[in-house]
C-alpha atoms as a PDB file:
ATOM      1  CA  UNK A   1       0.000   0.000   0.000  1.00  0.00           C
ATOM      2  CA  UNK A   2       1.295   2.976  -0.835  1.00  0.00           C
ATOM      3  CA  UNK A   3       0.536   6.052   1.090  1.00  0.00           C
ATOM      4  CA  UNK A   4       0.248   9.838  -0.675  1.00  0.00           C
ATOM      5  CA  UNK A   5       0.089  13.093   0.167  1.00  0.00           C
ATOM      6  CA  UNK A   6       1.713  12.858   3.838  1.00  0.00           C
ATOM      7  CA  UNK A   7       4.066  16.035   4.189  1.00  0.00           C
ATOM      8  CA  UNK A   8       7.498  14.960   4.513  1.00  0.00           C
ATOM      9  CA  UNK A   9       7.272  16.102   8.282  1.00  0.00           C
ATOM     10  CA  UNK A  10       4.678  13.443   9.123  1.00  0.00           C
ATOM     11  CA  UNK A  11       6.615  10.961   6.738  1.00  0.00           C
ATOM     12  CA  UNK A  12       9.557  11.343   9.140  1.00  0.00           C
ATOM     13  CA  UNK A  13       8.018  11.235  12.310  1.00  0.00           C
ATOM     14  CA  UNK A  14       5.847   7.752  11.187  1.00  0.00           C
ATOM     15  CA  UNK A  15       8.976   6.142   9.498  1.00  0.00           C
ATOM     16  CA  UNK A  16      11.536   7.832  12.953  1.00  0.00           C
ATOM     17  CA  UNK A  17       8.690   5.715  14.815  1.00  0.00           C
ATOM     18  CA  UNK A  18       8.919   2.444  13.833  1.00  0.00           C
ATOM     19  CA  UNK A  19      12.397   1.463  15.316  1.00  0.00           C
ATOM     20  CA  UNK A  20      11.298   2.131  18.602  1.00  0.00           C
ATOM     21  CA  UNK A  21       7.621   0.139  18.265  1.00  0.00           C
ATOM     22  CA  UNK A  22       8.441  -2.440  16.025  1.00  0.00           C
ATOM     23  CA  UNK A  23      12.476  -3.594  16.132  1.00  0.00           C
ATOM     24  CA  UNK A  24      11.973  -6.017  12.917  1.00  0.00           C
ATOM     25  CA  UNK A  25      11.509  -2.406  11.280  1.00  0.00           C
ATOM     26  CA  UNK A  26      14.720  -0.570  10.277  1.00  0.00           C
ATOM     27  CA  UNK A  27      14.453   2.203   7.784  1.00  0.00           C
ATOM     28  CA  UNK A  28      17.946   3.827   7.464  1.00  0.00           C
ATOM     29  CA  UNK A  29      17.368   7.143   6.361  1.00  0.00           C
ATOM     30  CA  UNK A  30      13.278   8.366   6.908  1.00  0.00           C
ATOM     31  CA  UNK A  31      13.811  11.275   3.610  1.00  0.00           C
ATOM     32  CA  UNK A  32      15.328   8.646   1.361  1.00  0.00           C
ATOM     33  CA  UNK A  33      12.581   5.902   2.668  1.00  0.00           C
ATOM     34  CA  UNK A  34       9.419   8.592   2.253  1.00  0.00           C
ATOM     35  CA  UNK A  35      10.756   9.705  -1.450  1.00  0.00           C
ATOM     36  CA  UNK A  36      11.419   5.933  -2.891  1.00  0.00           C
ATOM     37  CA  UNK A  37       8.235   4.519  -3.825  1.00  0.00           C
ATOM     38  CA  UNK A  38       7.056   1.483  -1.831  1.00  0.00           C
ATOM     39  CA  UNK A  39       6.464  -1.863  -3.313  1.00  0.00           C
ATOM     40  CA  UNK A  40       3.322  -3.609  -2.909  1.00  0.00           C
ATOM     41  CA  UNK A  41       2.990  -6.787  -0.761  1.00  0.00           C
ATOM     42  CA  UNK A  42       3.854 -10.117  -2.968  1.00  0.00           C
ATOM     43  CA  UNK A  43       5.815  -8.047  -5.475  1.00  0.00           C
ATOM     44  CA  UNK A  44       9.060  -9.973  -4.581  1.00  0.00           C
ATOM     45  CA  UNK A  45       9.082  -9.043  -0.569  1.00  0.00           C
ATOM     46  CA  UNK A  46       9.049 -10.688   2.132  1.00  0.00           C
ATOM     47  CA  UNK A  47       7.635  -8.041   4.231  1.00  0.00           C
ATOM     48  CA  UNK A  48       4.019  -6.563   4.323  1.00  0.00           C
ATOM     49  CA  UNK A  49       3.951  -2.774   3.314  1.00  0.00           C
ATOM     50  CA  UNK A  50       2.512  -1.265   6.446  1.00  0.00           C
ATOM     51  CA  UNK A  51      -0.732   0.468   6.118  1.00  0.00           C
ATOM     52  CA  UNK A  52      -1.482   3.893   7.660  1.00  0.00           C
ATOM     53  CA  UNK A  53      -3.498   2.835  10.358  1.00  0.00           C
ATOM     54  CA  UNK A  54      -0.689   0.138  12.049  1.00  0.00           C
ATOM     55  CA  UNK A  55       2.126   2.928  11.357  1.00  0.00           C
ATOM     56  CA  UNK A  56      -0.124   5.740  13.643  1.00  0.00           C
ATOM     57  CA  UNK A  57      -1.271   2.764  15.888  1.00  0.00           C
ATOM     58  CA  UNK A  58       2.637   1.696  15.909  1.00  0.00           C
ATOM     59  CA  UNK A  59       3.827   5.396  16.786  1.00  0.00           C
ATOM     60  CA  UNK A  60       1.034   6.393  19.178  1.00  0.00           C
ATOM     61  CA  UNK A  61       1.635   2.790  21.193  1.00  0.00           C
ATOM     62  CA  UNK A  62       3.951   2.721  23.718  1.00  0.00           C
ATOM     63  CA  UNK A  63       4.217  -0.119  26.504  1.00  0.00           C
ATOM     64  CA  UNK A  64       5.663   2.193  28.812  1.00  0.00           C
ATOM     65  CA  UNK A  65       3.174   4.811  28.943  1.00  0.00           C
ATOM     66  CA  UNK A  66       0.222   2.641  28.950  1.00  0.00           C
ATOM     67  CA  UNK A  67       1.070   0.896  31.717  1.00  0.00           C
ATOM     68  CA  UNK A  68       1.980   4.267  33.403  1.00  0.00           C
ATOM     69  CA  UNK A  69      -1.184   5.285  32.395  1.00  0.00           C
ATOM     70  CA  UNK A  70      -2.850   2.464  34.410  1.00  0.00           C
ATOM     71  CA  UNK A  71      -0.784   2.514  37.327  1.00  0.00           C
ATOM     72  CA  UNK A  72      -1.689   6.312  37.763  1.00  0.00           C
ATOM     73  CA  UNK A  73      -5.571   5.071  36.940  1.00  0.00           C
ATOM     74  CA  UNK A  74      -5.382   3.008  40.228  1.00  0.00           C
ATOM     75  CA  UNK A  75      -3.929   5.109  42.200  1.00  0.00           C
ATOM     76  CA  UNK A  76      -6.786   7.570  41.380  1.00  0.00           C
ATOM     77  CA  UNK A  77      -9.221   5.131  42.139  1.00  0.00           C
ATOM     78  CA  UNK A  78      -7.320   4.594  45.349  1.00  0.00           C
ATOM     79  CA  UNK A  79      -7.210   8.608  46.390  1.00  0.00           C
ATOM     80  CA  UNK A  80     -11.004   8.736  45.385  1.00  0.00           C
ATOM     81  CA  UNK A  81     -11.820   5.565  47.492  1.00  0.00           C
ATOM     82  CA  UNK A  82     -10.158   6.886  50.301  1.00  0.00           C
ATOM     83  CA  UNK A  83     -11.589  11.217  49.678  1.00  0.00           C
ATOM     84  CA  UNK A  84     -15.233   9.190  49.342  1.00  0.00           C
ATOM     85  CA  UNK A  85     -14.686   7.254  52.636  1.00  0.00           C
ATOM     86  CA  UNK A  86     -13.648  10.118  54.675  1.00  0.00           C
ATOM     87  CA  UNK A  87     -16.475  12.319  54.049  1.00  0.00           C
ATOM     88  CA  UNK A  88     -18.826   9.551  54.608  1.00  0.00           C
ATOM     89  CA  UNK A  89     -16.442   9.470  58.692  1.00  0.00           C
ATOM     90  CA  UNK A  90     -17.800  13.245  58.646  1.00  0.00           C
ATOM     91  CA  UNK A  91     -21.511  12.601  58.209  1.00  0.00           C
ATOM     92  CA  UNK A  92     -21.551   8.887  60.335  1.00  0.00           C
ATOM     93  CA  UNK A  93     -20.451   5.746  59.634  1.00  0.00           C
ATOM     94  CA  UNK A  94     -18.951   4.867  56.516  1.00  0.00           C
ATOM     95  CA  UNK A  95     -20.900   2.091  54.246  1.00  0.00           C
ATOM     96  CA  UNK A  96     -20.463  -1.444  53.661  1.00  0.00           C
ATOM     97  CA  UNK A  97     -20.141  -0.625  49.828  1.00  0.00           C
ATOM     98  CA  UNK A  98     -17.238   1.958  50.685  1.00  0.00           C
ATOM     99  CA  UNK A  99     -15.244  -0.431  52.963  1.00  0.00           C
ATOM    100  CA  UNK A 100     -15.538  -3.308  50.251  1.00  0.00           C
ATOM    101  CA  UNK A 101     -14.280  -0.861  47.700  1.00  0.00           C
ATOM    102  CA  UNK A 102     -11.197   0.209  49.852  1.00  0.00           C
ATOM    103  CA  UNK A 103     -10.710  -3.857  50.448  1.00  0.00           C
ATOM    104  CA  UNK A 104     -10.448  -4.618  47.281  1.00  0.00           C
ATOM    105  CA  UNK A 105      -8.156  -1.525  46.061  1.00  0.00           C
ATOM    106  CA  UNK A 106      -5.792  -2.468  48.454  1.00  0.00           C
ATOM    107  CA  UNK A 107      -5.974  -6.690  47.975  1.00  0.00           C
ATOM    108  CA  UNK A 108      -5.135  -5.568  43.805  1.00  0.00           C
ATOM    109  CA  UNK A 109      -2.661  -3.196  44.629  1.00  0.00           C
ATOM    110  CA  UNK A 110       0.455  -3.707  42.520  1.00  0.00           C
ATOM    111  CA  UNK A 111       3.805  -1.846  43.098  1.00  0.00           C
ATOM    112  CA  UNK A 112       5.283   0.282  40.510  1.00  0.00           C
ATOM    113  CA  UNK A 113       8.581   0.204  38.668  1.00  0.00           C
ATOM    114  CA  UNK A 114       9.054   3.661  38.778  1.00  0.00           C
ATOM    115  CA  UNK A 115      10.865   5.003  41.814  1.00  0.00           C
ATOM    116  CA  UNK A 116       8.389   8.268  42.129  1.00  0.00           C
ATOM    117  CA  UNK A 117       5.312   6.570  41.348  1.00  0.00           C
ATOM    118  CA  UNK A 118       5.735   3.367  43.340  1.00  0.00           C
ATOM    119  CA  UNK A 119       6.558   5.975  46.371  1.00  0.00           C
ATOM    120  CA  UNK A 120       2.884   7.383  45.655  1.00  0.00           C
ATOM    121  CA  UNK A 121       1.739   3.942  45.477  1.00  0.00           C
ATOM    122  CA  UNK A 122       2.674   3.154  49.005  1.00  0.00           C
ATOM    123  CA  UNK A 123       1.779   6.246  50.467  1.00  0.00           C
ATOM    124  CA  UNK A 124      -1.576   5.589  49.504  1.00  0.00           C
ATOM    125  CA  UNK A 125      -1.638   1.883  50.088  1.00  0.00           C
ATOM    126  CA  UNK A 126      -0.587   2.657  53.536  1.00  0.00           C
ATOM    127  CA  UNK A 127      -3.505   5.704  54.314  1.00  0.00           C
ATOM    128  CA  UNK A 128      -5.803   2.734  53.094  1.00  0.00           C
ATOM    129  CA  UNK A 129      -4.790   0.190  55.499  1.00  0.00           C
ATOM    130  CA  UNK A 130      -4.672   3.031  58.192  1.00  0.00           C
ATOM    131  CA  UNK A 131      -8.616   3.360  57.384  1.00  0.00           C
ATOM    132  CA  UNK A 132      -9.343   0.029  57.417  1.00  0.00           C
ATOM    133  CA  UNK A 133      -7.940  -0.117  60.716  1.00  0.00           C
ATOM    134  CA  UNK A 134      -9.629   2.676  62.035  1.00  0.00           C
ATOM    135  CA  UNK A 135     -12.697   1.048  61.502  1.00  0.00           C
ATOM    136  CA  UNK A 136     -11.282  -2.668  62.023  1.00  0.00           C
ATOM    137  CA  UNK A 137     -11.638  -4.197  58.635  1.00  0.00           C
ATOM    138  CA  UNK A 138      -8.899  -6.080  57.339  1.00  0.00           C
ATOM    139  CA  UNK A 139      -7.459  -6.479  53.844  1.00  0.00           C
END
């Protein structure tokens, strides 16, 4: 597939990209690779001619930030369980749906790789358990 009317910019930045999500790919120079036409798939290569959609998926996927992503989702949820739970302490007594919630953020807690992030982590992790003491529920 070939792919036309990308502005050599873009052509750069897709073809710069696929090193670093896709090792099998090595394109040695990006301006000689975007201004050499491309050959179709079974026209004497071994390799599929990537389509638009996989290079953009390819460059806009990284491992690494998704799973940051997630680990800074969850600790989100934690700090929400745990802002929920103390203002239901300031009107009474906190409910059964709020304590289960807190149980099980803390029972599928996961430490992080990253040295700032995993420090979060456990600072939360830790208020958590604090509350669940408080009102003597265990995790």
């Amino acid at each position: 597939m070939r792919i036309d009317n990308l502005t050599p910019l873009m052509a750069r930045s897709l073809l710069a990209a696929l090193p670093k999500a896709a090792p099998g790919f090595a394109v040695a120079d990006a301006e000689t690779a975007a201004a050499r036409p491309t050959p179709m798939q079974g026209a004497g290569t071994n390799q599929p001619v990537p389509s638009v959609a996989m290079l953009v998926t390819l460059a806009a996927a990284d491992p690494a930030i998704e799973r940051r992503r997630k680990e800074a989702k969850d600790a989100e949820r934690g700090l929400d369980a745990l802002d929920r739970l103390h203002k239901e302490l300031a009107t009474g007594t906190p409910s059964v749906e709020r304590l289960r919630e807190i149980v099980e953020w803390s029972e599928n807690f996961e430490a992080s790789d990253n040295p700032v992030l995993a420090g979060i982590l456990s600072d939360i992790e830790l208020r958590v358990r604090v509350e669940l003491a408080k009102v003597d529920v265990s995790a």
